[in-house]
Protein backbone atom coordinates (compact mmCIF):
# COMPACT_ATOMS: atom_id res chain seq x y z
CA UNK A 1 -5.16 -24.01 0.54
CA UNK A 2 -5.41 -21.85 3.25
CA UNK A 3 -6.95 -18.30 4.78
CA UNK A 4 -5.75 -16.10 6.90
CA UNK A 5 -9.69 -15.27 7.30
CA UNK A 6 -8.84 -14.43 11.30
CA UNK A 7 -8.71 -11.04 10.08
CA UNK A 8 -11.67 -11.01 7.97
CA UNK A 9 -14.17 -12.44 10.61
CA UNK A 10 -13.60 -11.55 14.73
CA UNK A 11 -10.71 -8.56 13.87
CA UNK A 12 -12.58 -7.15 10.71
CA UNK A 13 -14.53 -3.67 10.98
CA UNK A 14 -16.81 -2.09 8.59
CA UNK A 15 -16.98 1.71 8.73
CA UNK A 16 -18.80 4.15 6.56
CA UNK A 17 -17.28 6.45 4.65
CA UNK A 18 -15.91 9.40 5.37
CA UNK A 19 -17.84 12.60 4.18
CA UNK A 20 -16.87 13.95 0.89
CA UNK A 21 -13.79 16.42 0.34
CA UNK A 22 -15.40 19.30 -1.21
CA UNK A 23 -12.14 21.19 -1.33
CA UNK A 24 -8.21 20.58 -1.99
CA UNK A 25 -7.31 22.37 1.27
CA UNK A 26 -10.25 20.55 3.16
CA UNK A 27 -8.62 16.90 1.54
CA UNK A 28 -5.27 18.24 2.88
CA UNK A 29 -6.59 19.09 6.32
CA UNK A 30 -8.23 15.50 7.02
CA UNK A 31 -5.24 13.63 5.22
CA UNK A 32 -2.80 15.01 7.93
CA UNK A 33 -5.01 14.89 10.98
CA UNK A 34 -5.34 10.65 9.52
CA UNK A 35 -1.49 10.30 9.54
CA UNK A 36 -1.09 11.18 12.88
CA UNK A 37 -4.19 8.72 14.56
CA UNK A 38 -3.61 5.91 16.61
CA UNK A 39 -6.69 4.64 15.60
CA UNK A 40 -8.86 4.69 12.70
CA UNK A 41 -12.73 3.67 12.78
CA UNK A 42 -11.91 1.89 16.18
CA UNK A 43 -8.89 -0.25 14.30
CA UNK A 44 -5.35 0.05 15.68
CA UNK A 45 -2.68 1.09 12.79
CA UNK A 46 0.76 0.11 12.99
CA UNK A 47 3.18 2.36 13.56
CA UNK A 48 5.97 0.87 11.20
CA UNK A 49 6.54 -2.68 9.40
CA UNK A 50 7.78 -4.55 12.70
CA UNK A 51 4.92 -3.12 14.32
CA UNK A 52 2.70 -4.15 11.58
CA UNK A 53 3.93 -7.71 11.79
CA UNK A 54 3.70 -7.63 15.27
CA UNK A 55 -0.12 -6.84 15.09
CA UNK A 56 -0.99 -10.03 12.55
CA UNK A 57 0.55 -11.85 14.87
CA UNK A 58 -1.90 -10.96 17.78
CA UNK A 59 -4.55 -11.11 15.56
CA UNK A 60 -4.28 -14.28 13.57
CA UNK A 61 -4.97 -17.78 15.04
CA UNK A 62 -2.27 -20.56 15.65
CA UNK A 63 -3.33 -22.93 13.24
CA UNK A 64 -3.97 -20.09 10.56
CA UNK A 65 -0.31 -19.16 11.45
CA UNK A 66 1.22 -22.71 11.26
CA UNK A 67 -0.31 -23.18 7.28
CA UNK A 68 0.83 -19.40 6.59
CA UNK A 69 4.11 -20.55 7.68
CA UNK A 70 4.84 -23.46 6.26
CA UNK A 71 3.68 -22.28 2.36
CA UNK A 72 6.11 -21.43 -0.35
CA UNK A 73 6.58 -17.87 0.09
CA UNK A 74 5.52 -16.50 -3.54
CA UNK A 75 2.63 -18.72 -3.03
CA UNK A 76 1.53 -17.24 0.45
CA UNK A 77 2.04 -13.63 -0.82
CA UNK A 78 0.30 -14.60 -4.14
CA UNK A 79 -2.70 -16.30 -2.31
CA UNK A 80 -3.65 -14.14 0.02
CA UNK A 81 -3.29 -10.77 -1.67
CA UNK A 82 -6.94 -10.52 -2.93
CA UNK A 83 -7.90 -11.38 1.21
CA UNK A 84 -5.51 -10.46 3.82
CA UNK A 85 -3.80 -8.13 1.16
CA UNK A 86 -7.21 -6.39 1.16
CA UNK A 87 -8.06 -6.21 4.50
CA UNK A 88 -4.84 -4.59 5.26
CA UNK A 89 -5.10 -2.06 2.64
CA UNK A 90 -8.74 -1.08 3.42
CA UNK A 91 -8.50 -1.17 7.75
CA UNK A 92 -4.58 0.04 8.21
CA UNK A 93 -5.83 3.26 5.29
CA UNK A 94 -3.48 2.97 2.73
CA UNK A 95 -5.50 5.24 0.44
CA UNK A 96 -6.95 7.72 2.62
CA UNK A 97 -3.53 8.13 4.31
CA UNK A 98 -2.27 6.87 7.50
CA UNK A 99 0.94 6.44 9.68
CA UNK A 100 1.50 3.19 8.87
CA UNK A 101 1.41 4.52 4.68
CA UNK A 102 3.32 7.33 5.45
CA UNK A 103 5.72 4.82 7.19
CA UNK A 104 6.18 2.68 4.03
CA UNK A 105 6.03 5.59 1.36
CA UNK A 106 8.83 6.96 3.46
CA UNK A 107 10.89 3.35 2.63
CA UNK A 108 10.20 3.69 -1.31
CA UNK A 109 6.89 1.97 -1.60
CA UNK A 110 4.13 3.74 -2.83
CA UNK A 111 1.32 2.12 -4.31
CA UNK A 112 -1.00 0.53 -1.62
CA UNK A 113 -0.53 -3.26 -3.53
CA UNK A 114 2.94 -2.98 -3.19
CA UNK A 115 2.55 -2.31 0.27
CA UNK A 116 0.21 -5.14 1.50
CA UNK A 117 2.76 -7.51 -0.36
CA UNK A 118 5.65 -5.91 1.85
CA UNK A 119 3.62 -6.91 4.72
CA UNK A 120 2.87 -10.34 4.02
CA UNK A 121 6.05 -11.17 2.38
CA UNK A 122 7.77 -10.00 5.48
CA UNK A 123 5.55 -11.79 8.25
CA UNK A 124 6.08 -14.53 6.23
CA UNK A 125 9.73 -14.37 6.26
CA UNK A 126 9.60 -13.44 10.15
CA UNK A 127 7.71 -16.51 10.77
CA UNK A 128 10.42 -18.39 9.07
CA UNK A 129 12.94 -16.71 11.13
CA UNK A 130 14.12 -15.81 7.83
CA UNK A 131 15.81 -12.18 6.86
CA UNK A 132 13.47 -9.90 6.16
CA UNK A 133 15.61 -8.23 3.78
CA UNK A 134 13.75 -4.92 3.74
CA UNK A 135 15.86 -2.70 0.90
CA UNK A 136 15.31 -5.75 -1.48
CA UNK A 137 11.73 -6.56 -0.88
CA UNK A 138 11.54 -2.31 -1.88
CA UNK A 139 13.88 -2.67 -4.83
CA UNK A 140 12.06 -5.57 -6.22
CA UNK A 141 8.90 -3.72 -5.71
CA UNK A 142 9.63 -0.24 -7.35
CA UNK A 143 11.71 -2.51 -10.19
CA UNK A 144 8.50 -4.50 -10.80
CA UNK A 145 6.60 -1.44 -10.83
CA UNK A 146 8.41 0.15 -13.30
CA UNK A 147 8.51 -2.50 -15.15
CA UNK A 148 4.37 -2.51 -15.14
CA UNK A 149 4.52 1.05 -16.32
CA UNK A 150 7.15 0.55 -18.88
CA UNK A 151 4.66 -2.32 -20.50
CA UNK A 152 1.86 -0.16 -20.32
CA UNK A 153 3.36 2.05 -22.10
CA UNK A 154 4.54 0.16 -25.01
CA UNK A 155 1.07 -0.74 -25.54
CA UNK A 156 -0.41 2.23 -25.07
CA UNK A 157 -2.16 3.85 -27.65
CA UNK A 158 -1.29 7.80 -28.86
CA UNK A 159 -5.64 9.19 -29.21
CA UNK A 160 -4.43 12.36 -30.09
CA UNK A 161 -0.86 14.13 -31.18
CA UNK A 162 -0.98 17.67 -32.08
CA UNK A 163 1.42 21.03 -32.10
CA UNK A 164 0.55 23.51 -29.56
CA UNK A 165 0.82 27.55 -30.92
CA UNK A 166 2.69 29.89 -28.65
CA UNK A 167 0.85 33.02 -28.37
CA UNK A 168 2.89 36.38 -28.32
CA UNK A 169 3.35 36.48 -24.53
CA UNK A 170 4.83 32.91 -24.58
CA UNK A 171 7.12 34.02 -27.37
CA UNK A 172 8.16 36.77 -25.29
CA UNK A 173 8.27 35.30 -21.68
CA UNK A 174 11.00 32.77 -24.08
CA UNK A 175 12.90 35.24 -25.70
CA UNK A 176 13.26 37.26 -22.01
CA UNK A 177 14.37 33.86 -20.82
C-alpha cells in the first residue's frame, strides 16, 4: 500500500553495539548518561511526542506523507509497525533508554511497541489535523496491554507448585513481627 521507507533509506543509521554491561551499577551508569543525549550514534532523539512528530515530518518525503495521510488510521498504524514502528524503536533507543523513552514512560507507556504506535497514531492524527487525544491513545494502550497479560495468563501453564518450609529464623523474624 504504502512505506514510509524515507526513514529506512537516506535518514536510517546503522551503529554497532554498544559494549557489554558487565555490571548492574555499570548498566545504571550508561542508561542515565543515554537519557540525557541529544544525540545517539549521530541520530537526533526527540525530546517529547510533538517533537517526535515534528522530526518525521522533516524526515519523510511529500508524497510518502500524502499516502500516510490519507489511510485509515488503524490501517496506517497497523501497516507500518513492523517498518517505521521499527526504525523508531531501534534509532530514537527505546530499549537502551533515551529522553525521548523516558518522555513517554513518564505519560504511562512503557513497553517500546506501545510507544512506536503512540507515535504513528499521533502523526497520523496531526496530519489529519485531527485531536491527538493523548490520555486516550495511553489508556487504550495500558488497557490493551493488560488485557495481553491477562490472556497470557489464562493460558499459562503452572510447571511447578510446591510449599516452601520456613526455617526457625523465619518463624521467628514472624512471630517478632
Amino acid at each position: 500500500m504504502f512505506c514510509l521507507g524515507f526513514l529506512l533509506t537516506g535518514a536510517s543509521v546503522l551503529h554497532a553495539q554498544e559494549e557489554p554491561v558487565a555490571t548492574e551499577a555499570e548498566y545504571d551508569k550508561a542508561y542515565e548518561r543515554r537519557i540525557k543525549q541529544e544525540y545517539l550514534y549521530g541520530v537526533y532523539i526527540p525530546k517529547d511526542l510533538s517533537d517526535a512528530i515534528v522530526q518525521l515530518n522533516k524526515l519523510a518525503d511529500r508524497e510518502s506523507l500524502q499516502k500516510f495521510r490519507m489511510a485509515e488510521e488503524e490501517e496506517a498504524v497497523r501497516k507500518l509497525h513492523f517498518s517505521l514502528g521499527r526504525w523508531i524503536i531501534h534509532n530514537w533507543g527505546f530499549y537502551g533508554g533515551s529522553r525521548l523513552a523516558v518522555a513517554l514512560k513518564d505519560m504511562g507507556v512503557h513497553h517500546p511497541d506501545d510507544m512506536a504506535r503512540l507515535i504513528i497514531r499521533s502523526m497520523h492524527r496531526s496530519l489529519n489535523k485531527k485531536p491527538i487525544e493523548v490520555k486516550e491513545q495511553v489508556i487504550a494502550l495500558q488497557e490493551a496491554r493488560e488485557a495481553e497479560r491477562k490472556k497470557r495468563m489464562e493460558s499459562a501453564e503452572i510447571l511447578y507448585e510446591g510449599k516452601r518450609q520456613l526455617n526457625r529464623d523465619s518463624v521467628e523474624l514472624r512471630k517478632q513481627r
